[in-house]
Protein backbone atom coordinates (compact mmCIF):
# COMPACT_ATOMS: atom_id res chain seq x y z
CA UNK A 1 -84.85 -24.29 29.44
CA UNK A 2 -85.93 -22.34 32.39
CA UNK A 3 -84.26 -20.47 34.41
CA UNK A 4 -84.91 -19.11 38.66
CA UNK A 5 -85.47 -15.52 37.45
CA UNK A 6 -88.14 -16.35 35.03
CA UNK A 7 -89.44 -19.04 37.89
CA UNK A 8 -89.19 -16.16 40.36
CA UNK A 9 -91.49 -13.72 37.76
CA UNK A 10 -93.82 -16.50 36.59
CA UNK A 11 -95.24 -16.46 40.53
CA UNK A 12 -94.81 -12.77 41.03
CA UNK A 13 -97.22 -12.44 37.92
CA UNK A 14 -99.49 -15.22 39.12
CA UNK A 15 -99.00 -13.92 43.04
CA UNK A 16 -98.53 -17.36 44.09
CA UNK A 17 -95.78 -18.58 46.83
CA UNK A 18 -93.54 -21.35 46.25
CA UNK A 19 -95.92 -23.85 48.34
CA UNK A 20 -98.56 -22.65 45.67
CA UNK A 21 -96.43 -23.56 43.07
CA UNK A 22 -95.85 -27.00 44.70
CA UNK A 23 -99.09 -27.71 45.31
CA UNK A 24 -99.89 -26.70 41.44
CA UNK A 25 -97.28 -29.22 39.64
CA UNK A 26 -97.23 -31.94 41.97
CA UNK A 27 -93.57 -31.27 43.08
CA UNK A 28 -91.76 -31.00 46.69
CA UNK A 29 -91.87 -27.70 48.17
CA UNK A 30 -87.90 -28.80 48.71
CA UNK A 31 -87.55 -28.82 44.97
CA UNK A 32 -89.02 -25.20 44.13
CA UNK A 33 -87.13 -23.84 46.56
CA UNK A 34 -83.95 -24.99 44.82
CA UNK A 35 -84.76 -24.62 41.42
CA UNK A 36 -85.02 -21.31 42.78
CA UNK A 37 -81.50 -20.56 44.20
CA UNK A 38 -80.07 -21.55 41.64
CA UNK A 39 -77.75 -20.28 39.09
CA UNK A 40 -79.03 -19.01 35.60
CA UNK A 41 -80.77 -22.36 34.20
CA UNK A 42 -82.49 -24.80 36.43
CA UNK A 43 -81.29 -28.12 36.32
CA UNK A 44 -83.11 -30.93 37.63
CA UNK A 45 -84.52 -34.46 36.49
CA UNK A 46 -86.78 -33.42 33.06
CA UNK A 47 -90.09 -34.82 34.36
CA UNK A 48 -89.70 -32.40 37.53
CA UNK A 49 -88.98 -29.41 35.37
CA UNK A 50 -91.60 -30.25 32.68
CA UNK A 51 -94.44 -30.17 35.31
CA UNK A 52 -93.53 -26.88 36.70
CA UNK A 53 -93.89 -25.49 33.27
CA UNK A 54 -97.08 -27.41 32.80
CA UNK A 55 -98.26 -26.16 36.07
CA UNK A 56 -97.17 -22.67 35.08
CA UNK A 57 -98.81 -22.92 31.52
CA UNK A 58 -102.11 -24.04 32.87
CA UNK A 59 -102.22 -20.59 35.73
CA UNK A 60 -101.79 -18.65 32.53
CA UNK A 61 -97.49 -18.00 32.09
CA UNK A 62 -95.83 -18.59 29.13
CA UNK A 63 -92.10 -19.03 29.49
CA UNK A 64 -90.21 -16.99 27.08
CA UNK A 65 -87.11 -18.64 25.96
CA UNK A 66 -83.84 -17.06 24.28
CA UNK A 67 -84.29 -16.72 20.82
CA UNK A 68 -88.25 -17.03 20.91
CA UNK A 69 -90.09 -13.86 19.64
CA UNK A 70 -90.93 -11.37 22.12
CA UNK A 71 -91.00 -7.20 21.87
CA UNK A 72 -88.24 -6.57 23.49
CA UNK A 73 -85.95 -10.02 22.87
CA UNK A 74 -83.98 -11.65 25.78
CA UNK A 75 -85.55 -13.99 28.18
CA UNK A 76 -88.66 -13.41 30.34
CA UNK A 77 -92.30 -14.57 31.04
CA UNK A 78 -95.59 -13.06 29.56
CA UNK A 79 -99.37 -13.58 30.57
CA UNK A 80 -101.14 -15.83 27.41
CA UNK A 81 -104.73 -14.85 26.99
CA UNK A 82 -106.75 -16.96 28.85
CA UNK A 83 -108.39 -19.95 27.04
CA UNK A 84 -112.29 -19.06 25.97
CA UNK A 85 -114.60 -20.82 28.18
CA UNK A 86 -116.52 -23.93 27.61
């Protein structure tokens, strides 16, 4: 699950817009703009959702989740290392 806020913070960290973001996943601009006004957890069809993450994972965000270890608990977004080059 995913929801706008951490959306919203997962581009602030990267400093991408939501065209960016499109671009990124493969997605309608249409589509980020709504999973961003919405309510708490985006809903959508899975496939749309799963390649906003996967665009988001691959720019270097990992989605924290409720429940998932973190310092300070709750839900949020955190930079991962980046991946050693080849």
């Amino acid at each position: 699950m995913m929801t706008s806020g951490q959306l919203k913070a997962a581009r602030a960290l990267l400093g991408i817009d939501q065209a960016t973001l499109a671009e990124l996943s493969g997605v309608s601009l249409a589509t980020i703009q709504r999973m961003e006004a919405s309510e708490g957890t985006v809903r959508g069809v899975v496939d749309t959702l799963v390649k906003v993450i996967d665009a988001l994972a691959a720019a270097g965000v990992e989605l924290v989740g409720e429940g998932q270890r973190s310092d300070t608990g709750g839900r949020g977004v955190r930079l991962r290392s980046p991946p050693p080059a080849s």
